[in-house]
Protein backbone atom coordinates (compact mmCIF):
# COMPACT_ATOMS: atom_id res chain seq x y z
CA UNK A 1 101.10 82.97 92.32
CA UNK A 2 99.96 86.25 93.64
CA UNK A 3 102.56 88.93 94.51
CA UNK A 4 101.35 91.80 96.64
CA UNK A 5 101.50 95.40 95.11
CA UNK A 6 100.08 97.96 96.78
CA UNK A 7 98.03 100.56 95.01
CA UNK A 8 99.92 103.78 97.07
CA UNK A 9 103.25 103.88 99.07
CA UNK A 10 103.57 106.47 101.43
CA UNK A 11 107.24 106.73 103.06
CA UNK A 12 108.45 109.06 105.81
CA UNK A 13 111.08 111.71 105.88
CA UNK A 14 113.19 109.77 107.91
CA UNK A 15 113.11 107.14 105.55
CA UNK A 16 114.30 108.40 102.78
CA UNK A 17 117.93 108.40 104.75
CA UNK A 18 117.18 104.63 104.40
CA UNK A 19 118.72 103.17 101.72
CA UNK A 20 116.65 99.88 102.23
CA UNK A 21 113.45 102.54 101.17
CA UNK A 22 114.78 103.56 98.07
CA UNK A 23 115.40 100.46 96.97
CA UNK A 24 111.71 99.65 97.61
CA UNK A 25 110.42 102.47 95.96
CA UNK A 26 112.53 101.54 93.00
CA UNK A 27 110.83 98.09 93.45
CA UNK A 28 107.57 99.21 92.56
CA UNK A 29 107.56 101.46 89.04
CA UNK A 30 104.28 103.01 88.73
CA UNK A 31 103.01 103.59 92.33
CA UNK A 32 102.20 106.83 93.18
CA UNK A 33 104.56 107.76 96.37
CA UNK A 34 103.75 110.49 98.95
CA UNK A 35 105.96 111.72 101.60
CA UNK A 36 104.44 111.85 104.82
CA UNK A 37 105.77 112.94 108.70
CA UNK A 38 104.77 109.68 110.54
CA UNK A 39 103.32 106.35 109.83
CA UNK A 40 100.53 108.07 111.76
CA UNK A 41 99.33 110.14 109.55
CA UNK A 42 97.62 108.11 106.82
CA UNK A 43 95.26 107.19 109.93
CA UNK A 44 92.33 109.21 109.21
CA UNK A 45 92.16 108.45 105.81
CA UNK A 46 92.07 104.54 106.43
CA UNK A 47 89.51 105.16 109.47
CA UNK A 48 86.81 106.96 106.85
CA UNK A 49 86.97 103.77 104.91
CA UNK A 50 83.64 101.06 105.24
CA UNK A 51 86.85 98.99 106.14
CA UNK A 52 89.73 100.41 107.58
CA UNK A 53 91.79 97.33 107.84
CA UNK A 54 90.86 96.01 103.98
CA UNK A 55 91.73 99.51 102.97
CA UNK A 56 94.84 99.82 105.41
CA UNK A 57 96.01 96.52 103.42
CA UNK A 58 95.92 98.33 100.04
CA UNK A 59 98.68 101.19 101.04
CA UNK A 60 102.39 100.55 102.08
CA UNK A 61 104.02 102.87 104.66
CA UNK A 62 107.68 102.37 104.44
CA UNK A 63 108.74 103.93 108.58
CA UNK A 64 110.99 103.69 111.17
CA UNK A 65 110.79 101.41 113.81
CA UNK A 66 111.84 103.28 117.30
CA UNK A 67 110.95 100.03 119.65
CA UNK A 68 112.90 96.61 119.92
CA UNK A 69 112.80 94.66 116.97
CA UNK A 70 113.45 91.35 119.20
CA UNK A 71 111.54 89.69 121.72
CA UNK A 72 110.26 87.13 123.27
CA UNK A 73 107.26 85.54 121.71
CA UNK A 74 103.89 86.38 122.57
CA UNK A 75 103.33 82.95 123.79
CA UNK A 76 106.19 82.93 126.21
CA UNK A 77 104.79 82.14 129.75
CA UNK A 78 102.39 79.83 128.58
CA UNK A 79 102.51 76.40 130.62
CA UNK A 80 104.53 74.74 127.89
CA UNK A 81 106.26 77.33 125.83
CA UNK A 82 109.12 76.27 123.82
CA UNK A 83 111.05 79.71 124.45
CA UNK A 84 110.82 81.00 121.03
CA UNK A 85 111.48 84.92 120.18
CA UNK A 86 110.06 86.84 117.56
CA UNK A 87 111.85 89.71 115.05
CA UNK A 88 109.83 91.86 113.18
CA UNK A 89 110.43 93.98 110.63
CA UNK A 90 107.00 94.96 109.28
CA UNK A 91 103.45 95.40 110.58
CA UNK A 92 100.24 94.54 109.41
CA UNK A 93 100.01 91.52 106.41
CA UNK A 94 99.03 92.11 102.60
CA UNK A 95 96.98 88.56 103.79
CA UNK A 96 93.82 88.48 104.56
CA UNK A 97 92.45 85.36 106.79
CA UNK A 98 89.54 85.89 108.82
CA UNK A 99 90.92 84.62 112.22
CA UNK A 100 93.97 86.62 112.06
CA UNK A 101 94.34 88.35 115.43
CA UNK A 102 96.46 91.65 113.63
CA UNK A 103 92.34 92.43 113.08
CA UNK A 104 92.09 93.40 116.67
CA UNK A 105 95.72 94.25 118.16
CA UNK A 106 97.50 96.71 116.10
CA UNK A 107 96.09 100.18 116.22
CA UNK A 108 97.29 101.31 112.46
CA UNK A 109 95.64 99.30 110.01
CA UNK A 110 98.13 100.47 106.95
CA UNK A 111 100.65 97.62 106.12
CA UNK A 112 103.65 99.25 107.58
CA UNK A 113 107.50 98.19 106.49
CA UNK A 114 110.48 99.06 108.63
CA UNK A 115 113.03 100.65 106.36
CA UNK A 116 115.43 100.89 109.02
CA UNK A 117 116.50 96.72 108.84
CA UNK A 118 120.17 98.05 109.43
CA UNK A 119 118.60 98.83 113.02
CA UNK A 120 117.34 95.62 113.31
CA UNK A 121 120.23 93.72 112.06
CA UNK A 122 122.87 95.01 114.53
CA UNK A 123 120.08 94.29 117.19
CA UNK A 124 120.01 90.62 115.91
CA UNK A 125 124.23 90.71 116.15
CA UNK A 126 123.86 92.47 119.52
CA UNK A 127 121.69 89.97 121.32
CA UNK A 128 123.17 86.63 120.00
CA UNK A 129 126.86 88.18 120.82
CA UNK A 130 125.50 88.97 124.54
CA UNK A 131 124.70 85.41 125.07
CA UNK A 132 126.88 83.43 122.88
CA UNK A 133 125.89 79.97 125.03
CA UNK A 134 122.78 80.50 124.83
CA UNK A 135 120.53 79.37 121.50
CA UNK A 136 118.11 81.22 119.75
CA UNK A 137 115.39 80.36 117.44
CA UNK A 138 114.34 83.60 116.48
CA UNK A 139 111.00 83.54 113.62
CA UNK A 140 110.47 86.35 111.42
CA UNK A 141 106.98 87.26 111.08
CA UNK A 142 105.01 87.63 114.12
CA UNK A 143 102.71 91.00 113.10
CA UNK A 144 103.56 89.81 109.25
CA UNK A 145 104.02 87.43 106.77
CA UNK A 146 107.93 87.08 106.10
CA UNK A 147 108.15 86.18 102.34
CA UNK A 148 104.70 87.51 101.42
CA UNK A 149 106.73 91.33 100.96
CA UNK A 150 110.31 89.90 100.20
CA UNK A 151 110.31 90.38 96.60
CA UNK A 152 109.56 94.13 98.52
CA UNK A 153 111.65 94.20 101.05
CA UNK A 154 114.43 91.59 99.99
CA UNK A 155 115.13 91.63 103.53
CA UNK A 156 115.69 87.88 103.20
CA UNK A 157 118.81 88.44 101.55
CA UNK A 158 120.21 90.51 104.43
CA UNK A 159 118.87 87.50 107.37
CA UNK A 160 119.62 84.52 106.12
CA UNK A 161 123.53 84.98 105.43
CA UNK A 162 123.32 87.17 109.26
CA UNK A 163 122.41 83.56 111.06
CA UNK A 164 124.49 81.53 108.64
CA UNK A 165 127.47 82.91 110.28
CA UNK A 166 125.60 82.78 113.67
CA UNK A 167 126.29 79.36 115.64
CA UNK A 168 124.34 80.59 118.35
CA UNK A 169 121.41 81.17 116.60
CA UNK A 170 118.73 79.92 114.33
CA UNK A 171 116.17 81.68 111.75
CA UNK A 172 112.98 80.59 110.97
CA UNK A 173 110.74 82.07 108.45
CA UNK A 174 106.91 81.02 108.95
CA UNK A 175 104.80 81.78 105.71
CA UNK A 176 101.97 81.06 103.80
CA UNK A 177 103.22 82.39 100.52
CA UNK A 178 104.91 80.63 97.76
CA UNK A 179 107.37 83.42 97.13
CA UNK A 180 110.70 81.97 97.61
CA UNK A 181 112.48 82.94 94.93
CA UNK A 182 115.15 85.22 96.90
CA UNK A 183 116.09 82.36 98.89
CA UNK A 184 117.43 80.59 96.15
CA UNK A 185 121.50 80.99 96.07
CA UNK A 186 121.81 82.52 99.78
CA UNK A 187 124.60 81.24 101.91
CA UNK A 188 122.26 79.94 104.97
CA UNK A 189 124.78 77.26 106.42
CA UNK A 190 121.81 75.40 107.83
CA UNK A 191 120.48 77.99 110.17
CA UNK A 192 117.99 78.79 108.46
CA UNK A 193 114.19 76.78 108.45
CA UNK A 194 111.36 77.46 106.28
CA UNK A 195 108.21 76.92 107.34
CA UNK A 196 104.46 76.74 106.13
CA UNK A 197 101.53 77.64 108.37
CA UNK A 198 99.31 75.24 106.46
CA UNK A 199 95.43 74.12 106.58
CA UNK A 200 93.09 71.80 104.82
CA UNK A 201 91.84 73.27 101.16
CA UNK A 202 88.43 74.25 102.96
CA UNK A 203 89.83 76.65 104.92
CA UNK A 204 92.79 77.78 103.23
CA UNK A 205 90.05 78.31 100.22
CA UNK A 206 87.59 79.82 102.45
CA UNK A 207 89.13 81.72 105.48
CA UNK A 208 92.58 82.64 103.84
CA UNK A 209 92.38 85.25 101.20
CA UNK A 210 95.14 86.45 99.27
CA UNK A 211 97.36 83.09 100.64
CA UNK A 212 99.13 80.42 98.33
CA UNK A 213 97.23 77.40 98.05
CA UNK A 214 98.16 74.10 99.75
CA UNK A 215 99.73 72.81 96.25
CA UNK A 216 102.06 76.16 96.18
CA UNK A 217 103.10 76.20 99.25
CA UNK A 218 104.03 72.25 99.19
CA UNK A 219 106.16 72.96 95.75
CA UNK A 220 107.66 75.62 97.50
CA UNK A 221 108.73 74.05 100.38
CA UNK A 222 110.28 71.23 98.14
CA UNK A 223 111.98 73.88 96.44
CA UNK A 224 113.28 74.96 99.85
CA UNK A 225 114.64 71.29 100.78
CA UNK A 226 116.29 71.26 97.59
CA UNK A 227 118.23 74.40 98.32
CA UNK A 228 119.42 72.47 101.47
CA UNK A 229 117.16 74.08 104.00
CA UNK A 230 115.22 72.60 107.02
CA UNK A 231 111.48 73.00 106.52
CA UNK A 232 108.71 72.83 108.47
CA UNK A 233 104.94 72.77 108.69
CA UNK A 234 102.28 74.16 110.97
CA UNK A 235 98.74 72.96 111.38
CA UNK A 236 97.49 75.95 113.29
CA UNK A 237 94.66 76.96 113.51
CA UNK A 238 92.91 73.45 113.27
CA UNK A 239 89.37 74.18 112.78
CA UNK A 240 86.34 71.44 113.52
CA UNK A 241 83.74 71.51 110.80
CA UNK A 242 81.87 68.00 109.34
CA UNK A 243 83.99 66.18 107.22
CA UNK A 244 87.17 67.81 108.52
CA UNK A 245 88.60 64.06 109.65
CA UNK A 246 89.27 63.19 105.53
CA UNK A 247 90.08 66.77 104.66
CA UNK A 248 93.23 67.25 106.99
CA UNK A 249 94.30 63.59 106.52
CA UNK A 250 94.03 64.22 102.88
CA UNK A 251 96.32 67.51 103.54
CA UNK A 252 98.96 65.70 105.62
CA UNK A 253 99.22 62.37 103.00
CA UNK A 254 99.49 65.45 99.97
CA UNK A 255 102.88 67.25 101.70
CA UNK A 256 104.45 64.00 102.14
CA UNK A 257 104.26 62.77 99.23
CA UNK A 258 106.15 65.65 97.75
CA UNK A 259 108.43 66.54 100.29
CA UNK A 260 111.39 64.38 102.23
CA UNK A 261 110.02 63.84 105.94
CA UNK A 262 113.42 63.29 106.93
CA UNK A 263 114.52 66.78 106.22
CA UNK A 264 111.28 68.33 107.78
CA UNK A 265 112.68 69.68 111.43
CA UNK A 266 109.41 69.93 113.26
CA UNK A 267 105.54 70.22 112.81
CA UNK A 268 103.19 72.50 115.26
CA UNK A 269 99.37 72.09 116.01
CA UNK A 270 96.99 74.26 117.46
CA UNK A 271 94.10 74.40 117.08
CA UNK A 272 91.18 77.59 116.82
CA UNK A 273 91.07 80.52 119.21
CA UNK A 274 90.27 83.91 119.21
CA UNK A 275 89.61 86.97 121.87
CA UNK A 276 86.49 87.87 122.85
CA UNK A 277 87.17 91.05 120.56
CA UNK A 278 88.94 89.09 117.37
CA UNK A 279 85.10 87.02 117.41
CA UNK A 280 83.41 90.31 116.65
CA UNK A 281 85.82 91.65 114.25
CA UNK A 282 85.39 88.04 112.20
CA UNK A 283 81.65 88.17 112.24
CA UNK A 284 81.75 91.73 110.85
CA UNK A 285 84.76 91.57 108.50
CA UNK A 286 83.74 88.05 107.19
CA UNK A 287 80.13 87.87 107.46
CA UNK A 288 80.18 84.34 105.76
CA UNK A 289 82.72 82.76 107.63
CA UNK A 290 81.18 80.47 109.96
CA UNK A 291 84.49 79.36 111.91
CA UNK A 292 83.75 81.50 115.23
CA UNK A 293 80.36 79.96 115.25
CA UNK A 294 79.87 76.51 117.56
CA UNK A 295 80.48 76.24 121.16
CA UNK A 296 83.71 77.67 122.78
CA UNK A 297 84.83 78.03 126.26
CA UNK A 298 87.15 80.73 127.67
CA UNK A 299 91.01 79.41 127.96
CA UNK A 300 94.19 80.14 128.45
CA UNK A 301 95.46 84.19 127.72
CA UNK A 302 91.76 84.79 127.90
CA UNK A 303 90.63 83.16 124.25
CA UNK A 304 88.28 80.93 123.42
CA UNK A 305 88.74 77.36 122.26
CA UNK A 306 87.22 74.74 121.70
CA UNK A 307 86.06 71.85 124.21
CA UNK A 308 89.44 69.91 125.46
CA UNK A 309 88.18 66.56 124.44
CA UNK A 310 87.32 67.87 120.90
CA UNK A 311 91.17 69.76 120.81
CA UNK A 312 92.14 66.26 122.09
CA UNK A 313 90.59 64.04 119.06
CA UNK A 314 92.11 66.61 116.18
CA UNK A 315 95.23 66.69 118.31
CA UNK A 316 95.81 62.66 118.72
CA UNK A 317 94.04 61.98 114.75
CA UNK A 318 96.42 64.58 113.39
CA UNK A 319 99.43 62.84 115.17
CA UNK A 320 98.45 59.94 113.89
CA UNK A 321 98.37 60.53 110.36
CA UNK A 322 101.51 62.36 110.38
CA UNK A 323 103.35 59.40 111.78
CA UNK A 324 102.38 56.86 109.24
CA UNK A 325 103.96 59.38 106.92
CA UNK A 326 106.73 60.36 109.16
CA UNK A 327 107.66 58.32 111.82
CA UNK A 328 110.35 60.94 113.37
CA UNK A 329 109.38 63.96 112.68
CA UNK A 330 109.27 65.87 115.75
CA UNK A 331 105.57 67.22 116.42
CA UNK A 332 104.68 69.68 119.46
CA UNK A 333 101.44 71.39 120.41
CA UNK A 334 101.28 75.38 120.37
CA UNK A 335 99.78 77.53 123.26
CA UNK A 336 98.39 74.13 124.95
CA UNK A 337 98.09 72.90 128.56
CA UNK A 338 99.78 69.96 129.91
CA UNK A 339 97.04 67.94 130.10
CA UNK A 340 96.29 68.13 126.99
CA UNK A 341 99.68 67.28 125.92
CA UNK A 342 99.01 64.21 128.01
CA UNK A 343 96.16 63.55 126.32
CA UNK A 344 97.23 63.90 122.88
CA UNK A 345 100.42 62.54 122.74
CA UNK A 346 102.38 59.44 123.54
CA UNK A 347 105.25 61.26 125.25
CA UNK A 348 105.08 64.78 127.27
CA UNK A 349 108.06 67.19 128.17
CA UNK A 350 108.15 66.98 131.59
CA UNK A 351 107.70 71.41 131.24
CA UNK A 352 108.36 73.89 129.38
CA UNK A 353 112.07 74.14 130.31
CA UNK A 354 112.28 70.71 129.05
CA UNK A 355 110.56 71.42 125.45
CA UNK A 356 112.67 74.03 124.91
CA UNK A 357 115.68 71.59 125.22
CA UNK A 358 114.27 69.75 122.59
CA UNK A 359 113.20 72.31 120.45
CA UNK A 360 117.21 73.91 120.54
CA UNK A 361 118.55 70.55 120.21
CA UNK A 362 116.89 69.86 117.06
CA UNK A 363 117.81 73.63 115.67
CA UNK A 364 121.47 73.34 116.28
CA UNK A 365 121.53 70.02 114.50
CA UNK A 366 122.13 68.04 117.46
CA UNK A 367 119.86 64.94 118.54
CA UNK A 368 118.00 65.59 121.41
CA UNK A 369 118.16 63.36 124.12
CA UNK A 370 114.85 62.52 124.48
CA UNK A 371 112.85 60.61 121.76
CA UNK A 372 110.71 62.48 119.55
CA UNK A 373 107.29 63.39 119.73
C-alpha cells in the first residue's frame, strides 16, 4: 500500500505555535524542512516547473487556515442536493487522477495541510451547538483526500471521537486510500461512515495514479465494518468506454462479496464531467488518457456530461446490479436532474428537501419513512 511522503516540507512561522505541526514534522524523519512566511511563497518555485501541479504534489506546506473550515457543499443548490457540508482541513491531494477538478480550481498547486485543526475543531463544536435540532452530515475531504495524509496528520484521531459525542451530527470520510489504520480503536459511537470513491479496475488502473486499488480499498472497508463503522461506496465518476457494462458489474459483484450490504449506509453515482477548463488541463497533464474524448454536451454548473440517455443506461444498469447484491441499500444520484432521477430509478424524492430527509434519516440511525432507493 502506498503511503505518501513528500520529498520537502515547508511550514510557516505561524505554525510552528501549532502543536499539530510539530508533531508532523516529527512524523517524517529525514525530510528536509524550511521555514517559510506564507503558504504563498513556495509559488514561484512550483510555477518554473514543466508541471506545476505534479511538482506542487511532491512538497508539503504545513499553514494556517484564516477562512471557514465548514460549509456547505459545492453541490448545494443543485436541483436535487441532499444538503451535505464539507470540512476541510488540507488542500490539494498527494493523488493524482486525471479528472480531478483541484487541476483547475485551486490557485497553489503545493499540497497544503492546515496545522491549525484546533481552529477547525471548535468551529465543528460551534456550528453543531448553534443548531442542535438540526443534523449534519459533514464529509471530510472536499479539496483532499481524508485518510490519504492521516498517518500525517492523524487528524482522524481528533474527528472521529468530536462526532461520537455529537448526536446532532454525523462524519463521513470519503477516500480512495487503504490507510485506515488510525481508525482502528477510536471511540466513534456510530457517527462516523467510511466511504470509498470507487471505479472499475480500468480506470482506477488507468486514470487514478497514486490511489489504492479496488482489492485495497474493499479489504479496507471490511476492516472498517469490523470496527463497527457504517461504510459506504461511491461510483463517481462513471465513465463510458467499450466493454465498461462487464467491468463495473464485475466491480459491484467483487465489494459484495467481501463486505456485509447490510451495514453499507448508502451508495452514490455520478457519472463523468468536467469544465470547459478541467478538459484542457486533462488533455495536457494526461496526454494518454482518453476519458474527455467522445461527445459531451454542456450541463448543469456549466460542465460537460455525457448524453442523458447514455447517463440514463449506466445509471439504471448500475442500479441494477447493485440490487441483486443488495436489495436495501440506499442508492442516490450525485449532481443529477430530476428527470434523470426519473429515468433511472424506480422511486424519486419528490425534491431536494425531501432527499435530504432521507439522507439524515439514514445518518442518525433512524429508518426513513420512505422506502429506499
Amino acid at each position: 500500500m502506498f503511503l505518501y511522503r513528500p520529498e520537502k516540507l515547508f511550514v510557516t512561522e505561524e505554525s510552528w505555535e501549532d502543536a499539530s505541526a510539530r508533531a508532523m514534522v516529527d512524523r517524517l524523519p529525514g525530510v528536509p524542512v524550511q521555514t517559510i512566511p506564507a503558504a504563498e511563497s513556495v509559488l514561484a518555485g512550483l510555477a518554473q516547473a514543466p508541471d506545476p501541479i505534479a511538482q506542487g504534489k511532491r512538497v508539503l506546506v504545513l499553514a494556517r487556515h484564516r477562512g471557514s473550515f465548514l460549509n456547505p457543499c459545492p453541490g448545494a443548490g443543485a436541483e436535487m442536493c441532499c444538503n451535505y457540508h464539507v470540512v476541510n482541513y488540507a488542500a490539494n491531494c498527494p493523488m493524482d487522477c486525471s479528472y480531478c477538478v483541484l487541476q483547475s480550481f485551486l490557485d497553489n498547486p503545493a499540497l497544503v495541510v492546515f496545522s491549525n485543526i484546533d481552529d477547525l475543531l471548535r468551529e465543528v463544536v460551534g456550528r453543531l451547538s448553534a443548531s442542535p435540532n438540526r443534523l449534519f452530515r459533514i464529509g471530510a475531504g472536499d479539496f483532499s483526500d481524508p485518510l490519504a495524509l492521516d498517518h500525517i496528520t492523524c487528524y482522524s484521531r481528533s474527528l472521529v471521537p468530536l462526532f461520537a459525542g455529537r448526536p446532532n451530527g454525523v462524519l463521513e470520510l470519503k477516500t480512495k486510500s487503504a490507510a485506515v489504520s488510525n481508525l482502528e480503536g477510536l471511540h466513534h459511537g456510530g457517527r462516523t461512515v467510511v466511504s470509498w470513491s470507487v471505479n472499475s479496475r480500468r480506470v482506477i488502473h488507468a486514470e487514478e495514479t497514486g490511489t489504492a486499488d479496488l482489492h485495497e480499498r474493499i479489504v479496507a472497508a471490511r476492516r472498517c465494518q469490523e470496527w463497527g463503522y457504517r461504510i459506504g461506496f461511491h461510483f463517481d465518476p462513471l465513465v463510458c468506454y467499450p466493454g465498461w457494462q462487464a467491468d463495473y458489474k464485475s466491480a459491484v459483484e467483487e465489494i459484495f462479496r467481501k463486505v456485509d450490504p447490510a451495514k453499507v449506509q448508502w451508495i452514490s453515482l455520478g457519472s463523468l464531467r468536467f469544465t470547459a477548463r478541467l478538459r484542457d488541463v486533462m488533455r495536457r497533464r494526461f496526454p494518454r488518457s482518453r476519458i474527455s474524448y467522445g461527445e459531451f454536451v454542456p450541463g448543469h454548473h456549466g460542465k460537460w456530461r455525457y448524453f442523458r440517455p447514455i447517463r440514463r443506461e449506466m445509471y439504471a444498469s448500475m442500479i441494477s446490479w447493485i440490487r441483486r447484491c443488495a436489495p436495501e441499500v440506499f442508492i442516490y444520484l450525485c449532481m443529477e436532474h430530476r428527470e434523470v432521477w426519473r429515468e433511472s430509478m424506480l422511486r424519486v424524492p419528490r425534491d431536494a428537501g425531501e432527499l435530504s430527509d432521507l439522507m439524515d434519516s439514514l445518518a442518525s440511525g433512524c429508518p426513513p419513512d420512505s422506502p429506499r432507493q
